[in-house]
PDB file of N, CA and C in Angstrom:
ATOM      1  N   UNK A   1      69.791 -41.896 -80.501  1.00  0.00           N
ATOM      2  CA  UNK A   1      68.949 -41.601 -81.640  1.00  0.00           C
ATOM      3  C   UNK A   1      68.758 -40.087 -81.726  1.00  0.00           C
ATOM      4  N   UNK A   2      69.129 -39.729 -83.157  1.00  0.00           N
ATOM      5  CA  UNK A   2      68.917 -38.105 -82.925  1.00  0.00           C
ATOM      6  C   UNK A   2      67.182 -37.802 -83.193  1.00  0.00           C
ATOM      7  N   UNK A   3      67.032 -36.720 -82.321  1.00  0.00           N
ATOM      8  CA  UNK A   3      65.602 -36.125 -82.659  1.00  0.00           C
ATOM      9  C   UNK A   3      65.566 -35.407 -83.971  1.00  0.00           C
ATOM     10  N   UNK A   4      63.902 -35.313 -84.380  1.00  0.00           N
ATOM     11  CA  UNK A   4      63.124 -35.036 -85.001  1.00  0.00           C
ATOM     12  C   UNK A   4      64.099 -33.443 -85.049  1.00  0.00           C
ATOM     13  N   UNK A   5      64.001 -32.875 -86.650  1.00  0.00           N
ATOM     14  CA  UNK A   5      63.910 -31.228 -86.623  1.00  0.00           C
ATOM     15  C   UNK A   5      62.794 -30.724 -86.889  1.00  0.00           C
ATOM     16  N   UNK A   6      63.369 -29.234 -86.075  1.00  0.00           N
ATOM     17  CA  UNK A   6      61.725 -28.709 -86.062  1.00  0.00           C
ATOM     18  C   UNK A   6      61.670 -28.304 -87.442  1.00  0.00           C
ATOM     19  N   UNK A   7      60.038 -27.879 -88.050  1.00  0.00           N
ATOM     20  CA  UNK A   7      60.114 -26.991 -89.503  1.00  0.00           C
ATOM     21  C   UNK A   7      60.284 -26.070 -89.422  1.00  0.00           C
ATOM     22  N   UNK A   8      60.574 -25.243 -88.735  1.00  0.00           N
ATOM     23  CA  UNK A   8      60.942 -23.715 -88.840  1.00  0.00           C
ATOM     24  C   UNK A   8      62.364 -23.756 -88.472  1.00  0.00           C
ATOM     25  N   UNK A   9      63.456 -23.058 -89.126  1.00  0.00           N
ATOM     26  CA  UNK A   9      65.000 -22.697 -89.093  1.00  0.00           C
ATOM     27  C   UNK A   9      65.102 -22.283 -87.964  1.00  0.00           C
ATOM     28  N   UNK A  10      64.569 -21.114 -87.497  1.00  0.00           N
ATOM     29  CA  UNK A  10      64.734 -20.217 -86.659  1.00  0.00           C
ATOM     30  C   UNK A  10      64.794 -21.059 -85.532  1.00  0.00           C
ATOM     31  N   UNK A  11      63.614 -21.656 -85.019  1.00  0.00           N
ATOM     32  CA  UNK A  11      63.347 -22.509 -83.661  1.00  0.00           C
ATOM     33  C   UNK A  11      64.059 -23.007 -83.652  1.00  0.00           C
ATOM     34  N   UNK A  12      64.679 -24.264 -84.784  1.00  0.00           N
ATOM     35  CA  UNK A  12      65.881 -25.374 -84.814  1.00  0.00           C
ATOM     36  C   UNK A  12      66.745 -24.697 -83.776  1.00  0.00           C
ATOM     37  N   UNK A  13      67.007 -23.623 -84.888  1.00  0.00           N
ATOM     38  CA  UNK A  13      68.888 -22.802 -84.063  1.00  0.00           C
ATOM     39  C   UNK A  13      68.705 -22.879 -82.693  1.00  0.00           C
ATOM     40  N   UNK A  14      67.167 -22.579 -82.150  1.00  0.00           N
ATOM     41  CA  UNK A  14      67.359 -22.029 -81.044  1.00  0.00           C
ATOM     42  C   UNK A  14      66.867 -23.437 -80.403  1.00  0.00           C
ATOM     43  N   UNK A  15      66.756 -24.691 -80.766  1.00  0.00           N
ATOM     44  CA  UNK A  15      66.974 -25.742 -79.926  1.00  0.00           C
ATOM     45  C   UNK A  15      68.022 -26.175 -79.763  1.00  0.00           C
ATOM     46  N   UNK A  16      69.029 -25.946 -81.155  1.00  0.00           N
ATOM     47  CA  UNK A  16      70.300 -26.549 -80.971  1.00  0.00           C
ATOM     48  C   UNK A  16      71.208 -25.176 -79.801  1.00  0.00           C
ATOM     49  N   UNK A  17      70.626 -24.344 -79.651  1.00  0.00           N
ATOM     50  CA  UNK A  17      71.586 -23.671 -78.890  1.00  0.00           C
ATOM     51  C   UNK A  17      71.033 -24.147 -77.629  1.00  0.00           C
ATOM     52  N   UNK A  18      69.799 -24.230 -77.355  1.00  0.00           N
ATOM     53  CA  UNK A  18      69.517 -24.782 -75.586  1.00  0.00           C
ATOM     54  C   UNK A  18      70.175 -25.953 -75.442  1.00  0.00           C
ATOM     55  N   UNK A  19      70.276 -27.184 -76.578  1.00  0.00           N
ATOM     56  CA  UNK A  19      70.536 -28.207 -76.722  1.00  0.00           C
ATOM     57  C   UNK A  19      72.367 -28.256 -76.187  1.00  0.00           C
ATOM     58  N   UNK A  20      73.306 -27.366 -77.300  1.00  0.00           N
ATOM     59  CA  UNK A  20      74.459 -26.686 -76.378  1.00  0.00           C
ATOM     60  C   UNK A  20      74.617 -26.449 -75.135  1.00  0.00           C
ATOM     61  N   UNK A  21      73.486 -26.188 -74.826  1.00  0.00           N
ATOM     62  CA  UNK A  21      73.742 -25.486 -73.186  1.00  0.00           C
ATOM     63  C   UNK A  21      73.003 -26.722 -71.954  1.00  0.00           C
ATOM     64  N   UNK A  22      72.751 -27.585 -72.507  1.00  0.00           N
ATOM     65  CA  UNK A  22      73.041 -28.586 -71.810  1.00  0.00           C
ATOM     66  C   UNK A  22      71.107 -29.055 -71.607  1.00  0.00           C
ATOM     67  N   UNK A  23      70.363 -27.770 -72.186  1.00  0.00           N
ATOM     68  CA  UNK A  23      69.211 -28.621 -72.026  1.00  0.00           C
ATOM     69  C   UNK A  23      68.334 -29.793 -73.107  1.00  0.00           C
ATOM     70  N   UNK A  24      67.808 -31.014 -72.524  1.00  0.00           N
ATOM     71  CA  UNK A  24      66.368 -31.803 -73.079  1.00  0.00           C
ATOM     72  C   UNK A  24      65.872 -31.266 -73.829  1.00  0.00           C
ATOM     73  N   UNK A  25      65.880 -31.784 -75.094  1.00  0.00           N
ATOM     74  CA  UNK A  25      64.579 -31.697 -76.300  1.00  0.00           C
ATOM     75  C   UNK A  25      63.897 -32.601 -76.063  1.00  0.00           C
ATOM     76  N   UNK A  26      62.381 -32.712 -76.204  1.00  0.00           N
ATOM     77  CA  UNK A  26      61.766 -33.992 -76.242  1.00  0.00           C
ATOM     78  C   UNK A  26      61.085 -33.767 -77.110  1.00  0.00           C
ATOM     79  N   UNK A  27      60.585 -34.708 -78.341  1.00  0.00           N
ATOM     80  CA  UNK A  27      59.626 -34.075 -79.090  1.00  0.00           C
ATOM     81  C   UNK A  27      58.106 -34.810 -79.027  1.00  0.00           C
ATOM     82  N   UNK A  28      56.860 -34.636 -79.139  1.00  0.00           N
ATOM     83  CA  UNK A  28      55.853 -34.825 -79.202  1.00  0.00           C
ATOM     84  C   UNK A  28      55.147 -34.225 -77.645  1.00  0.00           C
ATOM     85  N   UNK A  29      53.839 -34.910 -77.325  1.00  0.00           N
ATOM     86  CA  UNK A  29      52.945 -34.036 -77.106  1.00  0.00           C
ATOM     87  C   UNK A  29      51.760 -34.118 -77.011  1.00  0.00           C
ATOM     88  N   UNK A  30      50.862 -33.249 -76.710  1.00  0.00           N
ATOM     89  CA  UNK A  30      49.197 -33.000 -76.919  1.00  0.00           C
ATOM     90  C   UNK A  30      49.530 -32.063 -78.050  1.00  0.00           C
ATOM     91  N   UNK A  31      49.304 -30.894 -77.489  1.00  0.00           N
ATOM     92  CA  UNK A  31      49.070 -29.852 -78.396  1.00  0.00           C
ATOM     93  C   UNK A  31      50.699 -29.326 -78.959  1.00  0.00           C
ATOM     94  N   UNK A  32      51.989 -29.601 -78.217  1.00  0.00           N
ATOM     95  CA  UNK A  32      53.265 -28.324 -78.511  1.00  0.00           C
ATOM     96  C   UNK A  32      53.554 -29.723 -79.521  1.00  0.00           C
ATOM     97  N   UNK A  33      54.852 -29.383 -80.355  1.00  0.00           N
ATOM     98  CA  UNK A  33      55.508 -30.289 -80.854  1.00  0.00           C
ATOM     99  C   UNK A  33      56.791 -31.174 -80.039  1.00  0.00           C
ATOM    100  N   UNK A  34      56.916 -29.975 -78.920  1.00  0.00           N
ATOM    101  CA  UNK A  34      58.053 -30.101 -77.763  1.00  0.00           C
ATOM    102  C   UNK A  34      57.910 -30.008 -76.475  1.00  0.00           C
ATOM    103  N   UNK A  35      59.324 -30.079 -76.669  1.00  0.00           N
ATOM    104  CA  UNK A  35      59.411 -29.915 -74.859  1.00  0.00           C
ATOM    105  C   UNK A  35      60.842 -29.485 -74.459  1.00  0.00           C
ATOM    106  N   UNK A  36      61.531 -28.469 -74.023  1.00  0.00           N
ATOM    107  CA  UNK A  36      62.447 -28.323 -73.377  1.00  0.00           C
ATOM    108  C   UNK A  36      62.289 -28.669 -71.704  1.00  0.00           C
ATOM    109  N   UNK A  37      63.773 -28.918 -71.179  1.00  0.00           N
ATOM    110  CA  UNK A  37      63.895 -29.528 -70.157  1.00  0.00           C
ATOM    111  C   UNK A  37      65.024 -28.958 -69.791  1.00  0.00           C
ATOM    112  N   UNK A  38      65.034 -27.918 -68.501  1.00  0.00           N
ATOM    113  CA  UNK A  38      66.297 -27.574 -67.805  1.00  0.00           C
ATOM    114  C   UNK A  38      67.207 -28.647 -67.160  1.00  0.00           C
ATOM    115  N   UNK A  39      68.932 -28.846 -67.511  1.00  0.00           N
ATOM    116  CA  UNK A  39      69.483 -29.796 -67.028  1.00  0.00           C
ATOM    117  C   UNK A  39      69.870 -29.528 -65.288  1.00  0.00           C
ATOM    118  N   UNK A  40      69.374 -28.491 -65.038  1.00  0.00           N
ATOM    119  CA  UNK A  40      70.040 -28.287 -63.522  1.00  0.00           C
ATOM    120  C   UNK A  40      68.941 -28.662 -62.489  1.00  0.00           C
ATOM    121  N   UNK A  41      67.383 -28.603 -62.465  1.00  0.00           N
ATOM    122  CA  UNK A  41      66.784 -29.234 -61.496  1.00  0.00           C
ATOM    123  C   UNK A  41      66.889 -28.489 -60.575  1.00  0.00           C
ATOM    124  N   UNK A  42      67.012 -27.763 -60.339  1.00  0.00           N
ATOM    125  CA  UNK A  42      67.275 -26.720 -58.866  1.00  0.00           C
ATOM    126  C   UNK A  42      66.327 -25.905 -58.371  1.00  0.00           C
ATOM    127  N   UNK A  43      65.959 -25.702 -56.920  1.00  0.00           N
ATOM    128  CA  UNK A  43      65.505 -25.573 -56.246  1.00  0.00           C
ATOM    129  C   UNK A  43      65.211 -23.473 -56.515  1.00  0.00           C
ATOM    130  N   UNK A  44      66.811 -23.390 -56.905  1.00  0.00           N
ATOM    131  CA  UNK A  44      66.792 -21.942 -57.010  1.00  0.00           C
ATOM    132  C   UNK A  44      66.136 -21.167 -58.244  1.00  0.00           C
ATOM    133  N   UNK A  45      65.538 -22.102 -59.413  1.00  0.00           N
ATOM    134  CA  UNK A  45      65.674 -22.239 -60.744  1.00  0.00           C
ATOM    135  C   UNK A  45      64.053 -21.669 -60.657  1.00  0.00           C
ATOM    136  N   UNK A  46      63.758 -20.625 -60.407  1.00  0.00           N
ATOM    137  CA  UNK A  46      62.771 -19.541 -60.175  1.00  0.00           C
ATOM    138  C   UNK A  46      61.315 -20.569 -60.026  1.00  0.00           C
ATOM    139  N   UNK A  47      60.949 -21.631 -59.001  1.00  0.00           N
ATOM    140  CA  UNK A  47      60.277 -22.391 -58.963  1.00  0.00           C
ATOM    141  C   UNK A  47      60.056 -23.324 -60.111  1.00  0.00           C
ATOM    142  N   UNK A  48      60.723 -23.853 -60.846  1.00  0.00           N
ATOM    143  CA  UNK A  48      60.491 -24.443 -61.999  1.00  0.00           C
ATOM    144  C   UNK A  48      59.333 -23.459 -63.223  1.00  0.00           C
ATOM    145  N   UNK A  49      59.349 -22.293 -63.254  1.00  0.00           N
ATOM    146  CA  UNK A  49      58.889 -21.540 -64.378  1.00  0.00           C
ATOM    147  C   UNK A  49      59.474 -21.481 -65.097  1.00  0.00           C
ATOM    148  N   UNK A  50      60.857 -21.917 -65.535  1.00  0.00           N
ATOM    149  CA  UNK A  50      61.389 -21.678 -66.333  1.00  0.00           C
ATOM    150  C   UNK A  50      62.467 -23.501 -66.785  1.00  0.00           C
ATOM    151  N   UNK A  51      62.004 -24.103 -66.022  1.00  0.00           N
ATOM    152  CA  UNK A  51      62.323 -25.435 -66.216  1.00  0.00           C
ATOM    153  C   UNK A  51      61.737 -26.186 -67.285  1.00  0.00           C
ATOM    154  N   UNK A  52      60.736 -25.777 -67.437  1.00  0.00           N
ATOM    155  CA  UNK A  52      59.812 -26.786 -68.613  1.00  0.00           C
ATOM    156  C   UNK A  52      59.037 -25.721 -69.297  1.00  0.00           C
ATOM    157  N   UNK A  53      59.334 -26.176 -71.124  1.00  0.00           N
ATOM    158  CA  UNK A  53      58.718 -24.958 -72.084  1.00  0.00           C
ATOM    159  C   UNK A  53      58.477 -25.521 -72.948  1.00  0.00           C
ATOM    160  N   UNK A  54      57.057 -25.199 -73.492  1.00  0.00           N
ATOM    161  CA  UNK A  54      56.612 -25.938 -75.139  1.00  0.00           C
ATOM    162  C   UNK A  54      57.464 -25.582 -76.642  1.00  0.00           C
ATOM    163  N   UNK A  55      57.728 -25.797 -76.838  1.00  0.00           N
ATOM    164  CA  UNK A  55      57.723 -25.925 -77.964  1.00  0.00           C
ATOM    165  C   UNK A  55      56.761 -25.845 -79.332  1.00  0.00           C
ATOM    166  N   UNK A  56      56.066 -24.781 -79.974  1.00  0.00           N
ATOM    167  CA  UNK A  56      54.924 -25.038 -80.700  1.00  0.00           C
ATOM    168  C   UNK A  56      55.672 -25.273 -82.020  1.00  0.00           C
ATOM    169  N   UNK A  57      54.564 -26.140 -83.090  1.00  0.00           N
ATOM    170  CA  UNK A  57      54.800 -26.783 -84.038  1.00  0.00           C
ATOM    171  C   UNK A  57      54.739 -25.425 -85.099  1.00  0.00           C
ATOM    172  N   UNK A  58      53.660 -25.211 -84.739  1.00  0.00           N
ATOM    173  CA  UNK A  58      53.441 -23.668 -86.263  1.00  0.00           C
ATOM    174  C   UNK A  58      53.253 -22.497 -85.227  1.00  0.00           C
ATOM    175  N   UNK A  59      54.535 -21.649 -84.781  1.00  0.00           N
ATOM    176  CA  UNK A  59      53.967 -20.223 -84.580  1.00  0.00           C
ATOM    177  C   UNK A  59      53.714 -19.320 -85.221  1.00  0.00           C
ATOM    178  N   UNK A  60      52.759 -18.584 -84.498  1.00  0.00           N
ATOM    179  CA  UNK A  60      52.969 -16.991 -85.336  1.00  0.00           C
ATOM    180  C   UNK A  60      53.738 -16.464 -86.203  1.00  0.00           C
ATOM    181  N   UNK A  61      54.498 -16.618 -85.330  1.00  0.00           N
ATOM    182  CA  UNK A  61      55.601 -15.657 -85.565  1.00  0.00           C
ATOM    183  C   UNK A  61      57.209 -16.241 -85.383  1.00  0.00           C
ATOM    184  N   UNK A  62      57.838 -17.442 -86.136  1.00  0.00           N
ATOM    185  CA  UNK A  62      58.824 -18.513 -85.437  1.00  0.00           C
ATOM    186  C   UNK A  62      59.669 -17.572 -85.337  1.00  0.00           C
ATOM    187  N   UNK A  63      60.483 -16.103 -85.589  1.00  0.00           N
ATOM    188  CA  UNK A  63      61.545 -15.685 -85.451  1.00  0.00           C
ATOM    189  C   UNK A  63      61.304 -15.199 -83.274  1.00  0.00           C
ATOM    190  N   UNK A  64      59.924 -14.766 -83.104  1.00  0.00           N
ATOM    191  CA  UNK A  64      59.687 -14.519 -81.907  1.00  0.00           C
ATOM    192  C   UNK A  64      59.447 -15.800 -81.010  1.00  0.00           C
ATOM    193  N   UNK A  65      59.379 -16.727 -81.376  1.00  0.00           N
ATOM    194  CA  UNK A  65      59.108 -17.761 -80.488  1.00  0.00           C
ATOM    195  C   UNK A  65      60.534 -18.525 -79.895  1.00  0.00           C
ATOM    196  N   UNK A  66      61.777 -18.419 -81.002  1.00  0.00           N
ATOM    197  CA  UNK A  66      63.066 -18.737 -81.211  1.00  0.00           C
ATOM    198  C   UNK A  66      63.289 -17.736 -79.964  1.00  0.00           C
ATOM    199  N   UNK A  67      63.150 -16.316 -80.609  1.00  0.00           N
ATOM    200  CA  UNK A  67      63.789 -16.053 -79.173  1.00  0.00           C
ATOM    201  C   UNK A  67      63.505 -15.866 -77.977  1.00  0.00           C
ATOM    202  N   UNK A  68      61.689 -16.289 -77.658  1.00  0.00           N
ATOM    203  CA  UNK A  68      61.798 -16.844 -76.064  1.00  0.00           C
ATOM    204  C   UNK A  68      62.655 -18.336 -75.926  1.00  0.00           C
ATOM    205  N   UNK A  69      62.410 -18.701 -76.938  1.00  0.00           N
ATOM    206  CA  UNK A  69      63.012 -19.834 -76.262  1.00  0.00           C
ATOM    207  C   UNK A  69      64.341 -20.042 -75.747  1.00  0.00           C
ATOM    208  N   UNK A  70      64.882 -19.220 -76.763  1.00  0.00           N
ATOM    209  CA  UNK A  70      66.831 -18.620 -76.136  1.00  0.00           C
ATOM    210  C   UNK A  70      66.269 -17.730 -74.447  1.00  0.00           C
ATOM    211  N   UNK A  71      65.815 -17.233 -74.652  1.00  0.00           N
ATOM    212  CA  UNK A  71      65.070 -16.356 -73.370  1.00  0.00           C
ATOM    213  C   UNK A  71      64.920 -16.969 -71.704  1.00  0.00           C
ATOM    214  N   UNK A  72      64.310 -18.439 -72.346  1.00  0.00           N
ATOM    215  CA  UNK A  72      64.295 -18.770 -71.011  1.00  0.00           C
ATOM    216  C   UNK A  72      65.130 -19.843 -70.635  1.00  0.00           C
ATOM    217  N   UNK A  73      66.141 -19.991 -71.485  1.00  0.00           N
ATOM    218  CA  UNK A  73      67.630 -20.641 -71.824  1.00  0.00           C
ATOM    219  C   UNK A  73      68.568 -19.304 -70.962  1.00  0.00           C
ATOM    220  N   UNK A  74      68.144 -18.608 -71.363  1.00  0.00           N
ATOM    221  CA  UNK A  74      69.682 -17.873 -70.985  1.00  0.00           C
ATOM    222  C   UNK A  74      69.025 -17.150 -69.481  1.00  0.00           C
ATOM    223  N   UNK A  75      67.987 -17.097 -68.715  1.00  0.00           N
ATOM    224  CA  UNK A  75      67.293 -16.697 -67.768  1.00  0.00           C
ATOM    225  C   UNK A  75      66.993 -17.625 -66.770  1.00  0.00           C
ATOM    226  N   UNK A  76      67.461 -19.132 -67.300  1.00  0.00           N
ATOM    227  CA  UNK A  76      67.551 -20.263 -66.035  1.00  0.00           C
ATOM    228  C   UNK A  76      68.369 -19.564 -65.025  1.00  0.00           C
ATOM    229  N   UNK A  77      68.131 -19.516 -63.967  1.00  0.00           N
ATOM    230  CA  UNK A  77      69.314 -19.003 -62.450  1.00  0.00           C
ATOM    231  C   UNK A  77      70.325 -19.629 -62.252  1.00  0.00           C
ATOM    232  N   UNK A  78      70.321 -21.284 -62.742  1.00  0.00           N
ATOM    233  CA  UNK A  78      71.534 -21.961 -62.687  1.00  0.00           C
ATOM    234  C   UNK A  78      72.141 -21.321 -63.703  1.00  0.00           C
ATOM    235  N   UNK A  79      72.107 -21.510 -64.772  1.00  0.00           N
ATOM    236  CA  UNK A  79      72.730 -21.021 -66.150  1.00  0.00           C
ATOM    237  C   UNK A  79      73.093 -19.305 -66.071  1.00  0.00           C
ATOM    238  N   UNK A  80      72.550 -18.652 -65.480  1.00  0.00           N
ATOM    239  CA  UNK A  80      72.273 -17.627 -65.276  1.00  0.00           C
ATOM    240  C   UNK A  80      74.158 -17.331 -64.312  1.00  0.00           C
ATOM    241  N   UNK A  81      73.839 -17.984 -62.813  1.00  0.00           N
ATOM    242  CA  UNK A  81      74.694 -18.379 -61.857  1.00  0.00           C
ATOM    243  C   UNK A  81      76.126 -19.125 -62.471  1.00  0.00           C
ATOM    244  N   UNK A  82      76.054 -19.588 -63.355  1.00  0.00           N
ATOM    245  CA  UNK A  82      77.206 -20.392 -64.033  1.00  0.00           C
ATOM    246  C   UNK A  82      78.092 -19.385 -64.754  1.00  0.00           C
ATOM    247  N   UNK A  83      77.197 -19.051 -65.706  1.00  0.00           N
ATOM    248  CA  UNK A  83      77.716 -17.578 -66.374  1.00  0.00           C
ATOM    249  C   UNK A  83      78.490 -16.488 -65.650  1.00  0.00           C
ATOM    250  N   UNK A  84      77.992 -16.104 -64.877  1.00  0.00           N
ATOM    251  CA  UNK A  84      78.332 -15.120 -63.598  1.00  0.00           C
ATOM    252  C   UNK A  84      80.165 -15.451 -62.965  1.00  0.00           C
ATOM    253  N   UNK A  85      79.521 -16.693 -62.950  1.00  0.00           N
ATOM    254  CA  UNK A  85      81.132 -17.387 -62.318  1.00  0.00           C
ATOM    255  C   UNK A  85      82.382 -17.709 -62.958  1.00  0.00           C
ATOM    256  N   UNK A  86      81.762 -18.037 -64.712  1.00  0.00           N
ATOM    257  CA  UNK A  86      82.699 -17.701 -65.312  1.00  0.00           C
ATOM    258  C   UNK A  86      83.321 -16.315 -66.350  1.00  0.00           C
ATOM    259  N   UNK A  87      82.487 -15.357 -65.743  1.00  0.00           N
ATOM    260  CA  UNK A  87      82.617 -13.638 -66.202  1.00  0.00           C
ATOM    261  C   UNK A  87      84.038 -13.406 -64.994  1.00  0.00           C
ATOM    262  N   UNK A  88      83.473 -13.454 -63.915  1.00  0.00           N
ATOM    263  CA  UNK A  88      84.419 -13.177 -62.632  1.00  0.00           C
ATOM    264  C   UNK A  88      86.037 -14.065 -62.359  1.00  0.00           C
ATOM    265  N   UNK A  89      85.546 -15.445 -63.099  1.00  0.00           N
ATOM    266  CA  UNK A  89      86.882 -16.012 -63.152  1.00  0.00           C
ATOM    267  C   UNK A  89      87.638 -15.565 -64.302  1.00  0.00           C
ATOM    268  N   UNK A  90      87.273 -14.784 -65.478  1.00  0.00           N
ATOM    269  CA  UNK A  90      88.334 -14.116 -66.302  1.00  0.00           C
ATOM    270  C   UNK A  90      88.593 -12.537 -66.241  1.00  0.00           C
ATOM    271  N   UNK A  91      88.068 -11.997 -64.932  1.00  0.00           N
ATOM    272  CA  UNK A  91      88.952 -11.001 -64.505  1.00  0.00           C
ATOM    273  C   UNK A  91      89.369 -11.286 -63.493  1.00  0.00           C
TER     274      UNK A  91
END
């Protein structure tokens, strides 16, 4: 079943790009509209601070909220570590 889109463009993009990269949307909640979910689970994955992130329904500011959310997408250590490995395997 596909999820809910968010109302703001900006956020969408930037779920469908975590969504690309292999992480959990969940939608609903108390207060966020969401929920991201890192797919790697790891120990190294800066204590889970960066494993689980809200999602808000109306920000401020959705072009700034889009890009924490790419932010702590592209700042997971696994993802981070993955990247790395495939920079070094194409030189």
């Amino acid at each position: 079943m596909a999820r809910a889109s968010h109302p703001k463009k900006e956020v969408e993009e930037a779920l469908r790009y975590a969504e690309a990269q292999g992480w959990r949307v969940e939608v609903g909640g108390n207060h966020a509209w969401g929920r991201t979910y890192c797919p790697h689970n790891d120990q190294e994955c800066r204590c889970g601070e960066f494993c689980i992130t809200s999602i808000w329904s109306t920000p401020k500011n959705p072009g700034n909220h889009a890009r924490a959310l790419r932010r702590v997408v592209d700042n997971c250590t696994a993802h981070r570590n993955r990247r790395h490995a495939c920079d070094e395997a194409e030189e």
